[in-house]
C-alpha atoms as a PDB file:
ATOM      1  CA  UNK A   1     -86.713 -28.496  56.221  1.00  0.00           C
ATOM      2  CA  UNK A   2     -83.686 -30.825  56.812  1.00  0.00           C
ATOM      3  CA  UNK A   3     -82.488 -30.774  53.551  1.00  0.00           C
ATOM      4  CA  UNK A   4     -82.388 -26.871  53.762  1.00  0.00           C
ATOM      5  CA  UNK A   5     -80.684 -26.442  57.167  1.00  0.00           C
ATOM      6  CA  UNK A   6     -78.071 -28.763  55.544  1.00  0.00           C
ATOM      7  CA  UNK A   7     -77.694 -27.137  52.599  1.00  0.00           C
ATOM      8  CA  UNK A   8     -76.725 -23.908  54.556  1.00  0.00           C
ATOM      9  CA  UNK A   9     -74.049 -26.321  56.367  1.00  0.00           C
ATOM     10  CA  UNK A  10     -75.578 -26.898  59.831  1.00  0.00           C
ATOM     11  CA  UNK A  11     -76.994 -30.223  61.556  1.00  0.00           C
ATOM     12  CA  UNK A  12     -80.577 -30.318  61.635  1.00  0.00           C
ATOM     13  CA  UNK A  13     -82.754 -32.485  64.721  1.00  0.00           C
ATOM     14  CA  UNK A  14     -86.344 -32.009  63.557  1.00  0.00           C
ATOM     15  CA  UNK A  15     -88.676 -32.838  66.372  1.00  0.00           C
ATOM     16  CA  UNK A  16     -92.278 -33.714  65.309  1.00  0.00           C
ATOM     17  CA  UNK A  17     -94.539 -31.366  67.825  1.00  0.00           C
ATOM     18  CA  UNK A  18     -98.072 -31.588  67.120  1.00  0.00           C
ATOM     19  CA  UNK A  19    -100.533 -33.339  65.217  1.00  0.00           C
ATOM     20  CA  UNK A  20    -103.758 -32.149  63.312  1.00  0.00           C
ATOM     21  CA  UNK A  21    -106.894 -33.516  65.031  1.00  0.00           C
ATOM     22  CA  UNK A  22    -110.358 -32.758  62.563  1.00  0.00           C
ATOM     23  CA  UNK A  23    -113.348 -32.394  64.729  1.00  0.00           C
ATOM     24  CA  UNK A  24    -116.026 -35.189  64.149  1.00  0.00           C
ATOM     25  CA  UNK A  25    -120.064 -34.220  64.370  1.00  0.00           C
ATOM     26  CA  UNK A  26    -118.700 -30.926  64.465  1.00  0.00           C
ATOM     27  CA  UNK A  27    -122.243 -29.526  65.918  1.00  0.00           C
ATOM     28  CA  UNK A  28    -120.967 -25.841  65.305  1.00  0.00           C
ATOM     29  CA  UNK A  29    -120.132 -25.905  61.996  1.00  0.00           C
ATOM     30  CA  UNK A  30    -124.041 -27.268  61.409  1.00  0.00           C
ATOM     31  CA  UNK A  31    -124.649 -23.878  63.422  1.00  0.00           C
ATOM     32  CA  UNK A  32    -123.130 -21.647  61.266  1.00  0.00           C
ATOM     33  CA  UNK A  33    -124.172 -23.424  57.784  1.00  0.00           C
ATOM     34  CA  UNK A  34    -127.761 -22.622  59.192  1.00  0.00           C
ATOM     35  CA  UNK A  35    -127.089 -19.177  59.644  1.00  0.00           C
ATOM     36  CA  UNK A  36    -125.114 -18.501  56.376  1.00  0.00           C
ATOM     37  CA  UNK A  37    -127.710 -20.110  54.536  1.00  0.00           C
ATOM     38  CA  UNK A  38    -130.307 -17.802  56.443  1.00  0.00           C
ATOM     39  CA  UNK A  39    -127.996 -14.997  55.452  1.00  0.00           C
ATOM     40  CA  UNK A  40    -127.242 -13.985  59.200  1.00  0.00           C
ATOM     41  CA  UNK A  41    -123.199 -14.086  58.439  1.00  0.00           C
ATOM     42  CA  UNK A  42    -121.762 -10.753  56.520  1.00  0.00           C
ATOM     43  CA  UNK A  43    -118.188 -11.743  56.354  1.00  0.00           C
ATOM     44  CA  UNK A  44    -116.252 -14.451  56.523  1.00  0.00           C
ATOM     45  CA  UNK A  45    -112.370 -14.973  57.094  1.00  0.00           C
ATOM     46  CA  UNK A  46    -110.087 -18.038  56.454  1.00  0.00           C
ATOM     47  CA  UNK A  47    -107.143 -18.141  58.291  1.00  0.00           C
ATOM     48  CA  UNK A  48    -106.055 -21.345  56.729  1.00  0.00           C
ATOM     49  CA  UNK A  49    -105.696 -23.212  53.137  1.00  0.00           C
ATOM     50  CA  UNK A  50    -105.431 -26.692  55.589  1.00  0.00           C
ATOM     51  CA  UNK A  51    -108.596 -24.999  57.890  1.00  0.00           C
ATOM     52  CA  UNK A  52    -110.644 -23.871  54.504  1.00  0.00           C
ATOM     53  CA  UNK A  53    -110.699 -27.650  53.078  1.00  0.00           C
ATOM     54  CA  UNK A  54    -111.429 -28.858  56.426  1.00  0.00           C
ATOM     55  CA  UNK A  55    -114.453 -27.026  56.659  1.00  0.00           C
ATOM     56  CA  UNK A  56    -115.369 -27.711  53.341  1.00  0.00           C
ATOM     57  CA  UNK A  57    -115.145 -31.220  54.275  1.00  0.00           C
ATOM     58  CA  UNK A  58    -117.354 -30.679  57.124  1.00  0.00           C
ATOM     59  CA  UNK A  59    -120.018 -29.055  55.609  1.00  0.00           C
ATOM     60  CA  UNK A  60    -120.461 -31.918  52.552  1.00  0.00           C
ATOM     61  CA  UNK A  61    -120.866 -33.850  55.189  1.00  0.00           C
ATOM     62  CA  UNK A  62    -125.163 -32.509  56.161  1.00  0.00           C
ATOM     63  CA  UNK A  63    -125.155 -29.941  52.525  1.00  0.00           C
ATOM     64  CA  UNK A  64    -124.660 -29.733  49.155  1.00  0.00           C
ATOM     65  CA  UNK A  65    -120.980 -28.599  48.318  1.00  0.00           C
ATOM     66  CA  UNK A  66    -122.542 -26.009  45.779  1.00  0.00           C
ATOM     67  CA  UNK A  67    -125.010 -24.194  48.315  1.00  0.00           C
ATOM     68  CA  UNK A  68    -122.456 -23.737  50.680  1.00  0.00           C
ATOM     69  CA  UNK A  69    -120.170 -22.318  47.822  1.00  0.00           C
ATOM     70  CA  UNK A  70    -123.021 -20.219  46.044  1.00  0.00           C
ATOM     71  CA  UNK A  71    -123.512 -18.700  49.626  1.00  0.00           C
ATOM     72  CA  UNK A  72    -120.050 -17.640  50.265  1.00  0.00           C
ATOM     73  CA  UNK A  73    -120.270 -16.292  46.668  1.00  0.00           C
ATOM     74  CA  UNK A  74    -122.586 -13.840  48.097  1.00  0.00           C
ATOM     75  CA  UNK A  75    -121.101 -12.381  51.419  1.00  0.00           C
ATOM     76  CA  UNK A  76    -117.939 -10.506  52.002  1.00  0.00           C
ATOM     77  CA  UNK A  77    -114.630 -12.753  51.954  1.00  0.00           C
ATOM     78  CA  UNK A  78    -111.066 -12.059  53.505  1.00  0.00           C
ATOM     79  CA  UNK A  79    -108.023 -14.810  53.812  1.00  0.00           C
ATOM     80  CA  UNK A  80    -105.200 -14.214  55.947  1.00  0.00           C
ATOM     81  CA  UNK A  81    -102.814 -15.752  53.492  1.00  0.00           C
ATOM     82  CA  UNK A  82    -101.124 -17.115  50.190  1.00  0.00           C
ATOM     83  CA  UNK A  83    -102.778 -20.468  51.526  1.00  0.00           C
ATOM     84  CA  UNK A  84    -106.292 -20.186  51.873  1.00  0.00           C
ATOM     85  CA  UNK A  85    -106.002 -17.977  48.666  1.00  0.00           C
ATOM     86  CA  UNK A  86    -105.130 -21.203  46.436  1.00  0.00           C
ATOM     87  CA  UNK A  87    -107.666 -23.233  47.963  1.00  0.00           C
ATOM     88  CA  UNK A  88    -110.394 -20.509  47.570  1.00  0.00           C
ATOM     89  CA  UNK A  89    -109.362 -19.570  44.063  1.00  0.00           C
ATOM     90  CA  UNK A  90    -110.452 -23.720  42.994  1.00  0.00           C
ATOM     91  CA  UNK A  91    -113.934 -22.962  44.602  1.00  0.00           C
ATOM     92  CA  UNK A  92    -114.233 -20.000  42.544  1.00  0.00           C
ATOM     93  CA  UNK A  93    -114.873 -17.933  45.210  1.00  0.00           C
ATOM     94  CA  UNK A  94    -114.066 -13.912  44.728  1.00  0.00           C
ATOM     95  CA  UNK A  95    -112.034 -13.117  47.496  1.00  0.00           C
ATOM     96  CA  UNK A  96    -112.734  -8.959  48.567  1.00  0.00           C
ATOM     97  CA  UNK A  97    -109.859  -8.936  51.140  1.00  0.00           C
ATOM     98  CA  UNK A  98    -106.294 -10.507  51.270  1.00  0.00           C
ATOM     99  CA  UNK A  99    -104.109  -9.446  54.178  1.00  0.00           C
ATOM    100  CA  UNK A 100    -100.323  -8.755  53.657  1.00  0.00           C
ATOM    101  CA  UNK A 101     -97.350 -10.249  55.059  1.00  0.00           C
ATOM    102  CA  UNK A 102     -96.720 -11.492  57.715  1.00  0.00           C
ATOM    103  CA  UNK A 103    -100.246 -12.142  57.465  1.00  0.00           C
ATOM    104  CA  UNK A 104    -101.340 -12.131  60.913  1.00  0.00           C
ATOM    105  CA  UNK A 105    -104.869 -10.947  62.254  1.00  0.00           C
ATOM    106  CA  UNK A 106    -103.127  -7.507  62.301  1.00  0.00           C
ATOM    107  CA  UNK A 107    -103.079  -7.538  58.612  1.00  0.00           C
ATOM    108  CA  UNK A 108    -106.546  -8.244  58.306  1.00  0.00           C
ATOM    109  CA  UNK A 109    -108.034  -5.685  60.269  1.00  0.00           C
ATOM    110  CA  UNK A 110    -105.172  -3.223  58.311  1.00  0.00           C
ATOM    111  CA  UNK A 111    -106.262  -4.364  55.330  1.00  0.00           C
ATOM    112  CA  UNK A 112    -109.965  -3.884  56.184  1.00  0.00           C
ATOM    113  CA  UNK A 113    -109.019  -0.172  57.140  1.00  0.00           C
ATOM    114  CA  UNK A 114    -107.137   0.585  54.339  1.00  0.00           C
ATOM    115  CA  UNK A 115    -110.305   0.185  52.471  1.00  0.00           C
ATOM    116  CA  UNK A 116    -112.551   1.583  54.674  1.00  0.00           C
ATOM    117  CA  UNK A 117    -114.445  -1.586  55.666  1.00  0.00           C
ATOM    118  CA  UNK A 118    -116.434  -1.024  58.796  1.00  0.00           C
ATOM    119  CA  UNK A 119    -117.073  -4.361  60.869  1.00  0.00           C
ATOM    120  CA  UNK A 120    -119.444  -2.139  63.308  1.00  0.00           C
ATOM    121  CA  UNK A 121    -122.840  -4.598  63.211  1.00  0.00           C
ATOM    122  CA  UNK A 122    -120.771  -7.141  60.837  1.00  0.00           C
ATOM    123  CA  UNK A 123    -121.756 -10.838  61.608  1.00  0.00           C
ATOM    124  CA  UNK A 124    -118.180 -12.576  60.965  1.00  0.00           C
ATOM    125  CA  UNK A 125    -117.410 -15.653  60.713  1.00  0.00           C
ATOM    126  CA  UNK A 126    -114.176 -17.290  61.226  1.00  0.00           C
ATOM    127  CA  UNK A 127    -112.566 -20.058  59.869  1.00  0.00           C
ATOM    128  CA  UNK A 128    -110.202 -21.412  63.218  1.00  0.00           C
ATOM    129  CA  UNK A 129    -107.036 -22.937  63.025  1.00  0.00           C
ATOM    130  CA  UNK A 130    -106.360 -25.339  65.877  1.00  0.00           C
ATOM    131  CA  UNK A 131    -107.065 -23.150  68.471  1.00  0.00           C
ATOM    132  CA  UNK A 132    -109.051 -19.599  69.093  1.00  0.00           C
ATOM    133  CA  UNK A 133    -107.842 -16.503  68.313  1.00  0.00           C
ATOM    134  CA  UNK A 134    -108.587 -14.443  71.464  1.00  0.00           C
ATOM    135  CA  UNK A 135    -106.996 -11.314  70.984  1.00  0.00           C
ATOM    136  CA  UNK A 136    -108.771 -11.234  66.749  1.00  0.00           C
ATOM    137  CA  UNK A 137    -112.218 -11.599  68.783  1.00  0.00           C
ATOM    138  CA  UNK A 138    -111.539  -9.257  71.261  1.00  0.00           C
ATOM    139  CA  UNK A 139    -110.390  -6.517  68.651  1.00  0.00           C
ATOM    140  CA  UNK A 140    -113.478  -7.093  66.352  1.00  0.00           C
ATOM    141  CA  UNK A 141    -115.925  -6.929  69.533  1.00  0.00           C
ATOM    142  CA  UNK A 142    -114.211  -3.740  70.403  1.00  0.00           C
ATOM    143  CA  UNK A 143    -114.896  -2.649  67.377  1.00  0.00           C
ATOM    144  CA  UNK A 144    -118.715  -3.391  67.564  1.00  0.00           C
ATOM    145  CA  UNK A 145    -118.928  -6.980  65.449  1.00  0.00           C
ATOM    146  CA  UNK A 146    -120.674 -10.176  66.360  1.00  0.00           C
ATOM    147  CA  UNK A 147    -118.384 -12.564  65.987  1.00  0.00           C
ATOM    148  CA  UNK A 148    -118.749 -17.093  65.441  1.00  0.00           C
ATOM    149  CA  UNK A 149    -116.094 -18.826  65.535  1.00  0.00           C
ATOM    150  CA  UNK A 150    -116.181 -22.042  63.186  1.00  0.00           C
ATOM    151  CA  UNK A 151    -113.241 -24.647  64.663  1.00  0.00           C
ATOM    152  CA  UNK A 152    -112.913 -27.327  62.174  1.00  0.00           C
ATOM    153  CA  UNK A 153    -109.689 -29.351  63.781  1.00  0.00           C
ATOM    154  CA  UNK A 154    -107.625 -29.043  66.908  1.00  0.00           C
ATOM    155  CA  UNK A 155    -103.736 -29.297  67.311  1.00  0.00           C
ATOM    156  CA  UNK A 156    -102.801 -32.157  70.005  1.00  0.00           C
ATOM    157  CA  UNK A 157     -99.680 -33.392  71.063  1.00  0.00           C
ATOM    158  CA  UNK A 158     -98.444 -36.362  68.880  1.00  0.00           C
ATOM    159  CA  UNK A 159     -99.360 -40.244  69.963  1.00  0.00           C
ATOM    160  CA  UNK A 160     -95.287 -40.317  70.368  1.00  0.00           C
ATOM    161  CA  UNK A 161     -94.049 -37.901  72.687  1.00  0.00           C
ATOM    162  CA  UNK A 162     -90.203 -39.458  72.998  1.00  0.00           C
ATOM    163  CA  UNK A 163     -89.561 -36.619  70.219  1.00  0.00           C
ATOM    164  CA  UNK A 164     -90.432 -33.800  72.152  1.00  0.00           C
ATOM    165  CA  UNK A 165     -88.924 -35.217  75.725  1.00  0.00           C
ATOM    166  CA  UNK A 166     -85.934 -35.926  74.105  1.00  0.00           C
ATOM    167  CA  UNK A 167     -85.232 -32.127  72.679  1.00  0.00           C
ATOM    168  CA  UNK A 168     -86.364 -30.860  76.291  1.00  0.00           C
ATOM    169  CA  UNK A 169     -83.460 -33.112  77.850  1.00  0.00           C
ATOM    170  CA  UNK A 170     -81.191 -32.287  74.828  1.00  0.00           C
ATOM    171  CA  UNK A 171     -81.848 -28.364  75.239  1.00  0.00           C
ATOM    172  CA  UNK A 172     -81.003 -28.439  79.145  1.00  0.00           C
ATOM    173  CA  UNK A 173     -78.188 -30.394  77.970  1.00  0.00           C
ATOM    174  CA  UNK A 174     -76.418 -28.033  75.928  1.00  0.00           C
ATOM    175  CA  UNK A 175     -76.718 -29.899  72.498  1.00  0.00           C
ATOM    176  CA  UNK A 176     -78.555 -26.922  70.389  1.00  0.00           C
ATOM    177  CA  UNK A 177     -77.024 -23.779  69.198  1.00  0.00           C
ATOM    178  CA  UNK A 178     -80.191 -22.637  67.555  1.00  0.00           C
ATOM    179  CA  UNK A 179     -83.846 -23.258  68.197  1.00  0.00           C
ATOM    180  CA  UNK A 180     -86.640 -22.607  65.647  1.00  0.00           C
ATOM    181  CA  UNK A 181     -89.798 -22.602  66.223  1.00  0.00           C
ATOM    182  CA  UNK A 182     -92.592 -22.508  63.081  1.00  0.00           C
ATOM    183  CA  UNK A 183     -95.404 -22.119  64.996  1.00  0.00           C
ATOM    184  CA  UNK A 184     -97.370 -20.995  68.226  1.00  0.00           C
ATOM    185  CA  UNK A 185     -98.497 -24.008  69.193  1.00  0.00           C
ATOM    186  CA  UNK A 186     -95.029 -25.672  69.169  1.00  0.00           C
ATOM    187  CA  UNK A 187     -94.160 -23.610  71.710  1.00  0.00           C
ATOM    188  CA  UNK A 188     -97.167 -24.142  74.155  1.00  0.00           C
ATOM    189  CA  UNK A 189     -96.517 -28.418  73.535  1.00  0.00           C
ATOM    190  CA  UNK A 190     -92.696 -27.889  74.275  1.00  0.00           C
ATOM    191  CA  UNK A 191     -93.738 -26.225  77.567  1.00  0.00           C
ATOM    192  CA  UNK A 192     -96.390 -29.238  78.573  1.00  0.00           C
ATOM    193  CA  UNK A 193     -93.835 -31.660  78.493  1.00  0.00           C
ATOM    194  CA  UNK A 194     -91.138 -29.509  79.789  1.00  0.00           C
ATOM    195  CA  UNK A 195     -94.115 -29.090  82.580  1.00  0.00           C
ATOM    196  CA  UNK A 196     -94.628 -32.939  82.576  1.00  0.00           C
ATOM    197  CA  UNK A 197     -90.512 -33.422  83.311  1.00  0.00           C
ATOM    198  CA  UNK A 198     -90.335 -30.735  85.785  1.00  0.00           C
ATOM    199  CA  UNK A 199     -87.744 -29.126  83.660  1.00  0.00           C
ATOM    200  CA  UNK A 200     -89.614 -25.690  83.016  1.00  0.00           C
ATOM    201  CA  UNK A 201     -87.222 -23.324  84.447  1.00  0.00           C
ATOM    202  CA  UNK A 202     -83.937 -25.402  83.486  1.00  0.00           C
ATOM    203  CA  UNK A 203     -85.520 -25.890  80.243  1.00  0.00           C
ATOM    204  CA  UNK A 204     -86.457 -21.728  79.902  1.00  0.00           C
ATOM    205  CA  UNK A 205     -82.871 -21.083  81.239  1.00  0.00           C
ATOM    206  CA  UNK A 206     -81.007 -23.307  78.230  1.00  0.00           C
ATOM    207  CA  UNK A 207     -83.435 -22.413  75.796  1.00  0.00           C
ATOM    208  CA  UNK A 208     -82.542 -18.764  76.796  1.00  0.00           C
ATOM    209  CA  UNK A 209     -78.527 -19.334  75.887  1.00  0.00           C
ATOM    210  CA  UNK A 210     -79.483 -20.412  72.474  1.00  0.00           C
ATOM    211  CA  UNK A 211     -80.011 -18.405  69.512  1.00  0.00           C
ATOM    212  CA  UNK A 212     -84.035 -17.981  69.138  1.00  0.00           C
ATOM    213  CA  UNK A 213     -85.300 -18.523  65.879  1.00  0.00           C
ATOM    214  CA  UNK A 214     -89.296 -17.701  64.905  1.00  0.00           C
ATOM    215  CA  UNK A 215     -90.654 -18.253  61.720  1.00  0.00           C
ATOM    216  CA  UNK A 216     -93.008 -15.042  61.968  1.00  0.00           C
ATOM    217  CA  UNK A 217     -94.676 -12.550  64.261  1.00  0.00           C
ATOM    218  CA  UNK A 218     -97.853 -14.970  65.880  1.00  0.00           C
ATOM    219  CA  UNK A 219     -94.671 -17.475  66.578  1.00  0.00           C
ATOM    220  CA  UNK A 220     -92.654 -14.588  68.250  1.00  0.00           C
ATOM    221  CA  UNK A 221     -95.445 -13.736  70.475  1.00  0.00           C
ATOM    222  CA  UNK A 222     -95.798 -17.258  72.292  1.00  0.00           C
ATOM    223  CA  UNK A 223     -92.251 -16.760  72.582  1.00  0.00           C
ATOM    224  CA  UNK A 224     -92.225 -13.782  74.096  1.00  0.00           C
ATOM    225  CA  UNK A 225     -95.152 -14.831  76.394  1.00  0.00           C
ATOM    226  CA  UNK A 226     -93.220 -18.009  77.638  1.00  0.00           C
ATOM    227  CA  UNK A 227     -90.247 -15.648  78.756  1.00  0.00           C
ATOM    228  CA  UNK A 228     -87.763 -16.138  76.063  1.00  0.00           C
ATOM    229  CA  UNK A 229     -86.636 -12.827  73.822  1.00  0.00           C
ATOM    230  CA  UNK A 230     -86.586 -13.318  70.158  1.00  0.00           C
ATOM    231  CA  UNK A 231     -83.268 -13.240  68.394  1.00  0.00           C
ATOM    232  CA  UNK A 232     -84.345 -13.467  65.241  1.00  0.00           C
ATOM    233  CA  UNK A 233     -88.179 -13.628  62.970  1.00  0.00           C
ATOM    234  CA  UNK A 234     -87.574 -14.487  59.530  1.00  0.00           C
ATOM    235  CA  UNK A 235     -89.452 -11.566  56.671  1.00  0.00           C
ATOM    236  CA  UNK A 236     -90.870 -12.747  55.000  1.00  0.00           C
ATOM    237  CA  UNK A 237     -92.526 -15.593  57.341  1.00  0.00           C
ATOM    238  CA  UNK A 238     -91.220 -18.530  55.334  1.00  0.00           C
ATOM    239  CA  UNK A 239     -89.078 -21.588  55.710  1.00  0.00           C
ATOM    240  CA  UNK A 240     -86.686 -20.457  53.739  1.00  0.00           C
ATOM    241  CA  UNK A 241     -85.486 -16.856  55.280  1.00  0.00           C
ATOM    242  CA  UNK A 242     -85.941 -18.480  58.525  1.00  0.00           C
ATOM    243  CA  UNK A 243     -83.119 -21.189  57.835  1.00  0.00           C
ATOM    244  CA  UNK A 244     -81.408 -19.447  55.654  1.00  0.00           C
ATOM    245  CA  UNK A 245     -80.627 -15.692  57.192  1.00  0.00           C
ATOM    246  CA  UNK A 246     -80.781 -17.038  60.617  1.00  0.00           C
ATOM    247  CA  UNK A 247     -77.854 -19.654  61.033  1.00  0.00           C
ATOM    248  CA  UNK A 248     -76.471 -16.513  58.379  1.00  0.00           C
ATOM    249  CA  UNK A 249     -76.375 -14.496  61.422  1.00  0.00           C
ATOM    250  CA  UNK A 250     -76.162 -17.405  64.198  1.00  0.00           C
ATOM    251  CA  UNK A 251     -72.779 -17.446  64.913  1.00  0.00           C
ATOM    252  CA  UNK A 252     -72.711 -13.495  65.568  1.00  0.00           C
ATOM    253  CA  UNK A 253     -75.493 -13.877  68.111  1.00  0.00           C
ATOM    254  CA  UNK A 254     -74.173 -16.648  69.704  1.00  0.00           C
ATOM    255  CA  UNK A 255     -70.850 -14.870  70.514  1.00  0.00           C
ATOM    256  CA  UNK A 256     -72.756 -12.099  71.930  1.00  0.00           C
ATOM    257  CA  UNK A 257     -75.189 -14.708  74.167  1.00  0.00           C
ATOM    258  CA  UNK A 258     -72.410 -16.935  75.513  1.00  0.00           C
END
């Protein structure tokens, strides 16, 4: 990411935010192996290529890798993503339902209605990605599923939070034009240690006369939900638009903002 916010002539400060925990004796993933090997799970959905090894990984760990495979073979499978796509394709596992871009839970349940796929009495199991997806659960309940969550890893603050403090102090500061964010849970651990500092509000207030930069629609939620408006979400969701056609139109917002 540095080398691309250079190469479109601006001065990157990456700030390393979180850190991928995997969940040891991971007592629910046991639970659902049991189940999907008793053929209580219908469907199952991988929101991530990272999450979708992880399990894997987790599962080798008490099974064989080949019964756990064979018994995905024979229930219904969605992805969220390009990711978990690739990593699903090397298992040889058919895959019935890909969501679209931006490839949020939205997508999924759109994708599922474009084809007529009832979840009503569906046992669904899903494939976490650092933290649960409430508002996914709460949809498929509403729509009459039973739904098990399967959390493989967590996302934690890193061992080394200077990082982090640092960009709060440098935001309240003045010293960013632009702020992206890649991810929801960036947001949350900016917000703990602006919490920590007792620089929420100052650090809302800067981040607020900065351009505001999200990588996709989950990203522009958190946003949104910690108080700050969105100036721009890259379309695709990818690195590249998001560097790219935002510091494109940076300067424009910025005149407007300040």
């Amino acid at each position: 990411m540095r080398a691309l916010i250079e190469r479109n002539q601006a001065v990157p400060t990456l700030v390393h935010s979180m850190d991928e925990i995997p969940l040891d004796n991971n007592e629910r993933v046991k639970a659902f192996c049991e189940k999907l090997f008793r053929n209580e799970i219908d469907v199952i959905v991988f929101l991530t290529g990272v999450g979708a090894t992880a399990l894997l990984n987790a599962v080798e760990v008490d099974y064989p890798r080949e019964q756990f495979l064979e018994a995905l073979r024979n229930i219904t499978v969605t992805v969220r993503g390009p990711k978990p796509t690739v990593v699903l394709r090397k298992w040889e596992v058919p895959i019935d339902y890909a969501a679209l871009e931006p490839n949020t839970w939205h997508e999924i349940i759109s994708v599922w209605d474009q084809h007529d796929f009832s979840v009503t009495d569906k046992r669904i199991a899903i494939q976490e990605y650092g933290k649960p997806v409430q508002d996914f659960y709460d949809e498929l309940h509403a729509r009459g599923a039973e739904v098990l969550p399967v959390p493989v890893y967590r996302w934690a603050l890193p061992q080394d939070l200077s990082g982090l403090r640092n960009a709060v102090h440098a935001t309240i500061q003045g010293e960013f034009d632009v702020l992206m964010f890649t991810s929801a849970q960036q947001i949350s651990h900016v917000l703990q240690i602006a919490e920590v500092e007792q620089l929420t509000e100052k650090w809302l207030q800067a981040a607020s006369q900065t351009m505001i930069a999200s990588v996709g629609p989950a990203c522009s939620e958190a946003l949104q939900q910690a108080g700050l408006s969105v100036d721009f979400e890259a379309s695709p969701p990818k690195m590249g638009p998001l560097v790219k056609d935002a510091l494109q139109v940076a300067p424009e917002i910025l005149a407007k903002k300040r």
